[in-house]
Protein backbone atom coordinates (compact mmCIF):
# COMPACT_ATOMS: atom_id res chain seq x y z
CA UNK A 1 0.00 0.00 0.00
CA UNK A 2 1.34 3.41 -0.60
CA UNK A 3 2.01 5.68 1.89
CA UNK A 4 -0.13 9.02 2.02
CA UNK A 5 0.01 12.19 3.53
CA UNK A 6 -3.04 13.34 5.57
CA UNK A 7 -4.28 16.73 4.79
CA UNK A 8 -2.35 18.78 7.13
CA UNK A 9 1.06 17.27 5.85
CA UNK A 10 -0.17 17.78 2.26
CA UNK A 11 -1.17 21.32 3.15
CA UNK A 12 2.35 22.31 4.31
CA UNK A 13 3.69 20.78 1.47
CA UNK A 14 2.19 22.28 -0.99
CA UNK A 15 3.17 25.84 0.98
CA UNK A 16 6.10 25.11 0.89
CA UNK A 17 6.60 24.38 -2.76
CA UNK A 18 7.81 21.00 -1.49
CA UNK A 19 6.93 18.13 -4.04
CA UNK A 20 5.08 14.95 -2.22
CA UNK A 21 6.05 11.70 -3.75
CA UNK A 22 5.17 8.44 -1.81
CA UNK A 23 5.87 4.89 -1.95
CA UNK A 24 4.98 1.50 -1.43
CA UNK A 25 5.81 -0.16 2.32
CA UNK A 26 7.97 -3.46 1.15
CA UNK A 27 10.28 -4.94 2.74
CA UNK A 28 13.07 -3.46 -0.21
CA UNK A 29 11.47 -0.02 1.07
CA UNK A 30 12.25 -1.02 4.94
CA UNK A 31 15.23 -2.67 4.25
CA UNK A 32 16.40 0.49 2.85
CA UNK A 33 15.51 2.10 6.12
CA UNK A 34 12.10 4.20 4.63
CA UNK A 35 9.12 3.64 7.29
CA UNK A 36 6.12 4.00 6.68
CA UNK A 37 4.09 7.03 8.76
CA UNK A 38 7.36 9.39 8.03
CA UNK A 39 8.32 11.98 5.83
CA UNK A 40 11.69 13.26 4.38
CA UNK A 41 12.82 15.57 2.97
CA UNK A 42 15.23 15.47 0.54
CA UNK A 43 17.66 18.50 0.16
CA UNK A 44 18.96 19.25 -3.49
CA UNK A 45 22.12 17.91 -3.08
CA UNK A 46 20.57 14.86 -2.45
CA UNK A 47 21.01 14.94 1.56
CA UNK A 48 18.72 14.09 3.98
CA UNK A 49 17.81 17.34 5.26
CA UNK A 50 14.58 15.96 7.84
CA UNK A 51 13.60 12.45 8.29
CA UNK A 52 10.50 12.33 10.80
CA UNK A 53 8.53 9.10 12.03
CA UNK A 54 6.08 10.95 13.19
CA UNK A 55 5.15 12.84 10.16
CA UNK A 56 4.69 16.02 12.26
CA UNK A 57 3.94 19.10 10.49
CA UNK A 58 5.47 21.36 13.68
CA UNK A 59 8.75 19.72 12.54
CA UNK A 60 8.25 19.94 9.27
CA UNK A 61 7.52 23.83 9.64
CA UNK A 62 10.55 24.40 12.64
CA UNK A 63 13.16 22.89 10.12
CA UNK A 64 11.81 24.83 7.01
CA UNK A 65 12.17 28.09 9.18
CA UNK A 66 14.93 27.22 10.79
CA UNK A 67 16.87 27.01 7.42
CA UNK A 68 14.95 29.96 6.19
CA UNK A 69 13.52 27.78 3.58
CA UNK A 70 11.18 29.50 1.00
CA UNK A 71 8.97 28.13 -1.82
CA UNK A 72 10.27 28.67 -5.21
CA UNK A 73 8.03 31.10 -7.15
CA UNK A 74 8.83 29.29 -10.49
CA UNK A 75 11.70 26.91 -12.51
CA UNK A 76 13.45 29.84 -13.80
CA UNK A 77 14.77 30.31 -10.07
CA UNK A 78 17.02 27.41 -9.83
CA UNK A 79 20.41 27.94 -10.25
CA UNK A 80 22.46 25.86 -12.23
């Protein structure tokens, strides 16, 4: 079964112009140390930034602040 965000989760998300992508719970998944109920987030250089069991939008929120993280307004913003 796939894991999916509830609505809160989603909602930060999204506000954060954080892309959602979810997966399957299998054993490959676990083995590979992914649990189901969490979220992480994945920094661009490929680092976890926040892995959270819990799937706790406070935590999600206090680490986005925290690294003054800000939705990108559009593609053109990424630097290459």
């Amino acid at each position: 079964m796939a894991q999916r965000f509830n609505q809160a989760m989603s909602d930060a998300l999204h506000s954060a112009g954080i892309k959602a992508h979810s997966w399957d719970d299998t054993p490959d998944m676990r083995k590979a140390g992914f649990r189901p109920g969490a979220v992480y987030i994945v920094r661009p250089d490929g680092h976890v930034g926040l892995a959270d069991r819990q799937l706790s939008v406070r935590r999600l929120t206090d680490y986005l602040a925290g690294y003054r993280v800000r939705p990108m307004r559009n593609a053109d913003e990424v630097q290459t």
